[in-house]
PDB file of N, CA and C in Angstrom:
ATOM      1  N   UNK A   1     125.958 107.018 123.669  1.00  0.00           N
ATOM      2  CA  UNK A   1     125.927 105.794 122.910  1.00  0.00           C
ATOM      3  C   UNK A   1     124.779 105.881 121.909  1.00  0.00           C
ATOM      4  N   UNK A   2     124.811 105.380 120.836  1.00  0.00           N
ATOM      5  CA  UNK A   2     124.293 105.545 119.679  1.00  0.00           C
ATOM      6  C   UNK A   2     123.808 104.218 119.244  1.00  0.00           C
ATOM      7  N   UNK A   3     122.845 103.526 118.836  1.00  0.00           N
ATOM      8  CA  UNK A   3     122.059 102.215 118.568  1.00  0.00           C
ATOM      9  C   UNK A   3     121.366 102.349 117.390  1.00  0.00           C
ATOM     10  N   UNK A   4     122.209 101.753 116.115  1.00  0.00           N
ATOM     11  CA  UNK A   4     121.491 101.558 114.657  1.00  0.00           C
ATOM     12  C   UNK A   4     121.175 100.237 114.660  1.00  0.00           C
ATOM     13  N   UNK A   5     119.846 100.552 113.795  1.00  0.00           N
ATOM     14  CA  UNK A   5     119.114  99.388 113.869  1.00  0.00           C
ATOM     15  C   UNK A   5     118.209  99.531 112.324  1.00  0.00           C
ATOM     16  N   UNK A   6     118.417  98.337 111.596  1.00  0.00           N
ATOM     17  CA  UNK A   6     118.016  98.423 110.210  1.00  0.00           C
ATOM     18  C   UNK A   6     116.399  98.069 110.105  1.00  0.00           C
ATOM     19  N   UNK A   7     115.801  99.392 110.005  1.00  0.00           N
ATOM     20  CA  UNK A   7     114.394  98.812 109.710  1.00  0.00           C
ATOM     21  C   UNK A   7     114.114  98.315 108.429  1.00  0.00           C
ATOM     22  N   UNK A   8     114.828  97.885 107.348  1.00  0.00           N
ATOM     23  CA  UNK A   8     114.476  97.041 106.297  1.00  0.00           C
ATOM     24  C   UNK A   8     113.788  97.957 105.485  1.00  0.00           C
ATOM     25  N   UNK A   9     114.625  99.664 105.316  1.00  0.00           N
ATOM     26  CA  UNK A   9     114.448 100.547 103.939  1.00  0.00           C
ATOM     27  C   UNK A   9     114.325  99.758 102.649  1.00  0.00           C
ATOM     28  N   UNK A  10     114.232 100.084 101.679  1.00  0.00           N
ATOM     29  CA  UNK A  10     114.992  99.023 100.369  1.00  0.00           C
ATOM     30  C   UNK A  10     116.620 100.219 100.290  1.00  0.00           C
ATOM     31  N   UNK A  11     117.279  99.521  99.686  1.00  0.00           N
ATOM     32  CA  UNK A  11     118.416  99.763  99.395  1.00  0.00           C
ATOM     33  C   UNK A  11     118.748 100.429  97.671  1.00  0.00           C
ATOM     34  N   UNK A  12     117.788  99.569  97.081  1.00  0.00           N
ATOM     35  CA  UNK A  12     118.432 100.010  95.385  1.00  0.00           C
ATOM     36  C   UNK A  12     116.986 100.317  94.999  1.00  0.00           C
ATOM     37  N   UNK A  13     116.325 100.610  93.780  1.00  0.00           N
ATOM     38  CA  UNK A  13     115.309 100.890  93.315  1.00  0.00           C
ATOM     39  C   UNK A  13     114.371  99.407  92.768  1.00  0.00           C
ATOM     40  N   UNK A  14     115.148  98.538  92.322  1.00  0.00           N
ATOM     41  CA  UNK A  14     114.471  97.520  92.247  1.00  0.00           C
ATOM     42  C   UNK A  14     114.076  96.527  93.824  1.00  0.00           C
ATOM     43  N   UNK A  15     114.356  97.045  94.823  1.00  0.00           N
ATOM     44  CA  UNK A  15     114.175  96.353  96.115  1.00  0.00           C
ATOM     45  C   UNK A  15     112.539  97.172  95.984  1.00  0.00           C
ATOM     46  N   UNK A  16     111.900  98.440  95.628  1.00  0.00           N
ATOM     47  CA  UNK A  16     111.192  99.010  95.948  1.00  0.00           C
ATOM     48  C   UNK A  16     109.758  99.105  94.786  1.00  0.00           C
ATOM     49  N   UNK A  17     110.751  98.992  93.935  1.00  0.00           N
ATOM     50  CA  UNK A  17     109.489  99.691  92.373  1.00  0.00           C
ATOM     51  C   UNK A  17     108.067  99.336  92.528  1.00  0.00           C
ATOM     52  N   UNK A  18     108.338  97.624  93.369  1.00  0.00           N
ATOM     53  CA  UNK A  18     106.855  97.281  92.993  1.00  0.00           C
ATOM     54  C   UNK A  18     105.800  97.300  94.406  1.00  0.00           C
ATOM     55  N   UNK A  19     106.646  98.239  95.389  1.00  0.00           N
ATOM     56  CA  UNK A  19     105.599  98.289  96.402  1.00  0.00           C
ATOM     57  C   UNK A  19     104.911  99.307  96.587  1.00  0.00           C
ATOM     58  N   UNK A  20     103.670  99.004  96.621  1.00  0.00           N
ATOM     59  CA  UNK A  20     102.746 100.327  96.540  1.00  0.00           C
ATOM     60  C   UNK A  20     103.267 101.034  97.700  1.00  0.00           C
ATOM     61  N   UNK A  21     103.251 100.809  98.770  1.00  0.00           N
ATOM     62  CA  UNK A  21     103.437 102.243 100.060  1.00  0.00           C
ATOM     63  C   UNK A  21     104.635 102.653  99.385  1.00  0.00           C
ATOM     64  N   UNK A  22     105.790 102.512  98.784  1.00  0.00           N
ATOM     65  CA  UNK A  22     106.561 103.220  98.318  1.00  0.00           C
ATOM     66  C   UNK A  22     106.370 104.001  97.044  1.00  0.00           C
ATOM     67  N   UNK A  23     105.495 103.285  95.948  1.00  0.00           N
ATOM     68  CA  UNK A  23     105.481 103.973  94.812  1.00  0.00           C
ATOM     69  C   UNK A  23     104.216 105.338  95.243  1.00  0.00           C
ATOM     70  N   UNK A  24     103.763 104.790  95.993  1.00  0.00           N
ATOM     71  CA  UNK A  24     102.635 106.152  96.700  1.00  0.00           C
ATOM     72  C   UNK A  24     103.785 107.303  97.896  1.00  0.00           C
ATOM     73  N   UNK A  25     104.764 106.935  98.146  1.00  0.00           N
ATOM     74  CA  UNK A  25     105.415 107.669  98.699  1.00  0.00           C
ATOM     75  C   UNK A  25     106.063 108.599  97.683  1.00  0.00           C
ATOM     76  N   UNK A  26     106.789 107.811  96.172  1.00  0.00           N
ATOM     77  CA  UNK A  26     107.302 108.750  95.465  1.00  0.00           C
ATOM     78  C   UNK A  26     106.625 109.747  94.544  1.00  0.00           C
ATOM     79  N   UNK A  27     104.962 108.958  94.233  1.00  0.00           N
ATOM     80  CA  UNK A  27     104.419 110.377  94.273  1.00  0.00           C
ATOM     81  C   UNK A  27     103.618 111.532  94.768  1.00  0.00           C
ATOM     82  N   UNK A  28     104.118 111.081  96.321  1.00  0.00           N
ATOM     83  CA  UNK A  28     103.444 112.423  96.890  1.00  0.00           C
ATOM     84  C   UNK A  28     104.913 113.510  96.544  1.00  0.00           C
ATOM     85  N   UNK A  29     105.806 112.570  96.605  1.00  0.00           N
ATOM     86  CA  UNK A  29     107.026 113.439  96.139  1.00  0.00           C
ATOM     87  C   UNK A  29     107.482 114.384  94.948  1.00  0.00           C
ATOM     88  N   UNK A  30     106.967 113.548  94.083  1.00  0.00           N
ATOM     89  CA  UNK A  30     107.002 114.238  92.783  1.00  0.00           C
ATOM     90  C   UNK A  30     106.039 115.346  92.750  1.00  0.00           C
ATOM     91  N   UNK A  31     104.668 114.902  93.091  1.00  0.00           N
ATOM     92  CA  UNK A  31     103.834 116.425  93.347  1.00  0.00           C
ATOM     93  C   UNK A  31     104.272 117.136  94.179  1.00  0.00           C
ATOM     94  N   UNK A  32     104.647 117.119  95.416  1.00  0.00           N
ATOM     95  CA  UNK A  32     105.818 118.319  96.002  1.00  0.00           C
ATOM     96  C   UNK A  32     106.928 119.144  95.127  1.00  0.00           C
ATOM     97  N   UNK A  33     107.444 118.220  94.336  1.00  0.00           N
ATOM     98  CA  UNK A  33     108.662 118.610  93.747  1.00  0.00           C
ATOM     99  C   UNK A  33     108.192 119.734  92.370  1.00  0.00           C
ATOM    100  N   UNK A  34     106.891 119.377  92.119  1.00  0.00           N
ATOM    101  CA  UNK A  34     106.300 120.262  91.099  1.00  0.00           C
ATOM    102  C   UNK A  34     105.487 121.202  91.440  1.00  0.00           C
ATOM    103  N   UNK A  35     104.767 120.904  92.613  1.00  0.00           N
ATOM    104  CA  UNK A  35     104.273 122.196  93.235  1.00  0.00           C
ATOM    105  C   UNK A  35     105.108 123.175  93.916  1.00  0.00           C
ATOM    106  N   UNK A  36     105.762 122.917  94.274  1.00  0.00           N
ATOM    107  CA  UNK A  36     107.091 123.849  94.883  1.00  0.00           C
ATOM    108  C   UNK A  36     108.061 124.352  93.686  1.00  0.00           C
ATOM    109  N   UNK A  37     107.966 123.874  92.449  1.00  0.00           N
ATOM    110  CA  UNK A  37     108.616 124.622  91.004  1.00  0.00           C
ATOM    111  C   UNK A  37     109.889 124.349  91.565  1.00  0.00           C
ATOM    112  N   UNK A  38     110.516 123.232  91.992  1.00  0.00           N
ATOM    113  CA  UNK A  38     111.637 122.465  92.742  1.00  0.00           C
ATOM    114  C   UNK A  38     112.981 122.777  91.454  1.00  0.00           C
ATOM    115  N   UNK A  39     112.552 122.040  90.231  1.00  0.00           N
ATOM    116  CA  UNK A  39     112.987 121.541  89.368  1.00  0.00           C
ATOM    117  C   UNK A  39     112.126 121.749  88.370  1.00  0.00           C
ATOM    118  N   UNK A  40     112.532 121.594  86.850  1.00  0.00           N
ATOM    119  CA  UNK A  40     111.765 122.008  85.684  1.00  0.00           C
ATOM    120  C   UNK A  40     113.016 120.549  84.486  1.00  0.00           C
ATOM    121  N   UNK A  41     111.547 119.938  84.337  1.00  0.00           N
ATOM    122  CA  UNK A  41     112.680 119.053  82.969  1.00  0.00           C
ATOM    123  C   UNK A  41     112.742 120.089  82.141  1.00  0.00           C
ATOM    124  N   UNK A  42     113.907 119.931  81.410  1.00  0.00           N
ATOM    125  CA  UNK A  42     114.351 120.989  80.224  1.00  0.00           C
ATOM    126  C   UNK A  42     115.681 119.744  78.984  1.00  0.00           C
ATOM    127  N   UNK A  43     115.525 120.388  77.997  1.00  0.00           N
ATOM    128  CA  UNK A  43     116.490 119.551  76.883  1.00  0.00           C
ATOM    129  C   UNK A  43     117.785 120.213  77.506  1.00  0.00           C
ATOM    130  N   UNK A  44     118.384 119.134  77.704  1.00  0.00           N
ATOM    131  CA  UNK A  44     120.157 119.175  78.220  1.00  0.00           C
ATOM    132  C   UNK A  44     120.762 119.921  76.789  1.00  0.00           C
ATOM    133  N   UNK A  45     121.696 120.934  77.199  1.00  0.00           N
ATOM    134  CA  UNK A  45     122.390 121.794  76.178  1.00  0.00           C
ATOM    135  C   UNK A  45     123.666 120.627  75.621  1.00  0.00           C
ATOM    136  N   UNK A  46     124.014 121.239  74.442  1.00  0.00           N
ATOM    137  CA  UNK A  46     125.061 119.811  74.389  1.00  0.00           C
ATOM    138  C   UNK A  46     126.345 119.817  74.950  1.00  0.00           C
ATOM    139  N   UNK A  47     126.856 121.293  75.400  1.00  0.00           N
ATOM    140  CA  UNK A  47     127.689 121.123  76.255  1.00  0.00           C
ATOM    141  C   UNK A  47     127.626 121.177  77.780  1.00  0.00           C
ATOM    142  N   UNK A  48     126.510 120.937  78.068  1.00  0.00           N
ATOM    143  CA  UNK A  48     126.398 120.584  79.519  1.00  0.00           C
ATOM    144  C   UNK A  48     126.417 119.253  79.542  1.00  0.00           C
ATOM    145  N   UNK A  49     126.598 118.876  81.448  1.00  0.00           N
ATOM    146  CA  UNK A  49     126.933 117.435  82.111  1.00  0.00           C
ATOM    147  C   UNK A  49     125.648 117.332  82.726  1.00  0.00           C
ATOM    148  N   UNK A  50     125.097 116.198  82.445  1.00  0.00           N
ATOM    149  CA  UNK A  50     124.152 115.717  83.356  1.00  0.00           C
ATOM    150  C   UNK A  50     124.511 115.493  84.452  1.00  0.00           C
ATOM    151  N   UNK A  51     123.342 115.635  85.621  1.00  0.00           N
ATOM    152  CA  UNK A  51     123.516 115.405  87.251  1.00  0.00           C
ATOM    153  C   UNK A  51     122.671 114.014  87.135  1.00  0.00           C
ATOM    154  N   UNK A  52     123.283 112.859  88.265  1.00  0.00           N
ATOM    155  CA  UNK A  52     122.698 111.544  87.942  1.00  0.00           C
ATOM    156  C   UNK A  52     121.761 111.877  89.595  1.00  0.00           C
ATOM    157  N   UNK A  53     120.670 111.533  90.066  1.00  0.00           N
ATOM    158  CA  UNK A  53     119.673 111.293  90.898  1.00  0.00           C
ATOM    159  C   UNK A  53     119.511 109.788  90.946  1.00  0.00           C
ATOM    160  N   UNK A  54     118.225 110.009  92.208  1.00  0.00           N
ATOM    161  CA  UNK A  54     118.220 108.223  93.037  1.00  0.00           C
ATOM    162  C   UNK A  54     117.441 108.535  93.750  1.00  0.00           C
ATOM    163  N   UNK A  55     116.479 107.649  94.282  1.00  0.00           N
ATOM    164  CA  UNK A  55     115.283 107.817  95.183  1.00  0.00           C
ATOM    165  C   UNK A  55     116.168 107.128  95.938  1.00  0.00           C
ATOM    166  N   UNK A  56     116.126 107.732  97.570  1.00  0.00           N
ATOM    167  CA  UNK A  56     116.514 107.293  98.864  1.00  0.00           C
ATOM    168  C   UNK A  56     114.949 106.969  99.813  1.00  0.00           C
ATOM    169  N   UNK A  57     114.486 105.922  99.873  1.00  0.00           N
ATOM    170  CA  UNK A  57     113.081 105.759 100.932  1.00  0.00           C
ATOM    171  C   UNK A  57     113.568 104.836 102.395  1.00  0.00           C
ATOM    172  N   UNK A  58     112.935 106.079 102.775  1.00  0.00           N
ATOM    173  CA  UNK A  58     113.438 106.192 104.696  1.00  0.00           C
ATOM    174  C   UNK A  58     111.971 105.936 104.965  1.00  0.00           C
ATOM    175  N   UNK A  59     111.680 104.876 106.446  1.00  0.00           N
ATOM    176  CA  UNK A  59     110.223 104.918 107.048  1.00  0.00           C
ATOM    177  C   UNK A  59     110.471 105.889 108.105  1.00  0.00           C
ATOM    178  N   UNK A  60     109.729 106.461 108.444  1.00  0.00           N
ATOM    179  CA  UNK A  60     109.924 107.798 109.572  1.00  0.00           C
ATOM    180  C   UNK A  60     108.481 107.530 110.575  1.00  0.00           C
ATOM    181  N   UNK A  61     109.487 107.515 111.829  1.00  0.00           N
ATOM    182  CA  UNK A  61     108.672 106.715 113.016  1.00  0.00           C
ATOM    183  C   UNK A  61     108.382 107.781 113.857  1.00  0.00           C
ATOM    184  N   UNK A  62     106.792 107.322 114.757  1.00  0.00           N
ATOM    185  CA  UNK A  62     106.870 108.249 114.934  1.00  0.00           C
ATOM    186  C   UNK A  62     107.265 108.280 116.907  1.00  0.00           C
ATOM    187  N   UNK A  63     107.145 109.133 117.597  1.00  0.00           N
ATOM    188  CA  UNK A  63     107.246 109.041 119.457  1.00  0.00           C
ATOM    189  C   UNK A  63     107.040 107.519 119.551  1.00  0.00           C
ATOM    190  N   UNK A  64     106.281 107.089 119.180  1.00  0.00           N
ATOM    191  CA  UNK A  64     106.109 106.084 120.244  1.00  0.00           C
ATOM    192  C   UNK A  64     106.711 104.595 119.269  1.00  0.00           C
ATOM    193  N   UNK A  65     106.896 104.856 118.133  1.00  0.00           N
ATOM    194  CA  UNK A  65     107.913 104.101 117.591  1.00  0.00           C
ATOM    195  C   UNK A  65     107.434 102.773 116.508  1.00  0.00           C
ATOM    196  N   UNK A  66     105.981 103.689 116.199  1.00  0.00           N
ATOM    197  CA  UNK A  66     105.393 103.390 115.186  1.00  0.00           C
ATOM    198  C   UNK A  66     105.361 104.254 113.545  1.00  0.00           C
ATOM    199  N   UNK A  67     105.119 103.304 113.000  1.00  0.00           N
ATOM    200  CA  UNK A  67     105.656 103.787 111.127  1.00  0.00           C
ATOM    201  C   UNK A  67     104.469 104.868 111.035  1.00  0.00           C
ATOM    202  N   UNK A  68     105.206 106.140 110.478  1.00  0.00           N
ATOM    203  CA  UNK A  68     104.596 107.034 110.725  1.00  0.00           C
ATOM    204  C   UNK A  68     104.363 107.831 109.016  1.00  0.00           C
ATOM    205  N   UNK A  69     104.864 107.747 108.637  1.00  0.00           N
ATOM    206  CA  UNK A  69     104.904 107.627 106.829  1.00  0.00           C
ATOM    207  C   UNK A  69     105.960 107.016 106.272  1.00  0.00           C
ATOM    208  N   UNK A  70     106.113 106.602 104.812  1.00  0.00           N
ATOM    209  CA  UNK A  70     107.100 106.144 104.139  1.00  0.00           C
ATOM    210  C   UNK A  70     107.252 107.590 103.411  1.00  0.00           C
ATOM    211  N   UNK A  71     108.978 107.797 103.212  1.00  0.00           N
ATOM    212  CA  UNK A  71     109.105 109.126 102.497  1.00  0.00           C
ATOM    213  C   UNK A  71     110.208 108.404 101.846  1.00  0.00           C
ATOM    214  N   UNK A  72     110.230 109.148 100.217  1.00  0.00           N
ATOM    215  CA  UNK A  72     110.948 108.947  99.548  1.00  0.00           C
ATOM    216  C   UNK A  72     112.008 110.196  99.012  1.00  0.00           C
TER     217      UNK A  72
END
């Protein structure tokens, strides 16, 4: 048996933009994403398709079932 239970993520980007533990979550992210050479912005060719992205922020708990970081 399986038990979901909504800890009150935000859902869309405006549920989130203006909270600091989240906007400090997305940039520990972004410095990951650039220290790891993840991704590189570059000018879109004109016959290429853009890929559309989205910040997903999950709280991640920890053993004993306390908030253990916010990750975005």
């Amino acid at each position: 048996m399986v038990l979901f239970m909504s800890n009150g993520d935000p859902s869309n980007y405006n549920k989130f933009v203006n909270d600091e533990k989240w906007i400090e979550a997305m940039k520990l992210e972004i410095n990951a994403i650039e220290k790891n050479k993840t991704w590189e912005l570059v000018t879109l060719p004109t016959h290429a398709k853009k890929i559309e992205v989205k910040w997903i922020c999950k709280t991640k708990f920890n053993e004993e079932g306390k908030v253990d970081k916010y990750k975005a």
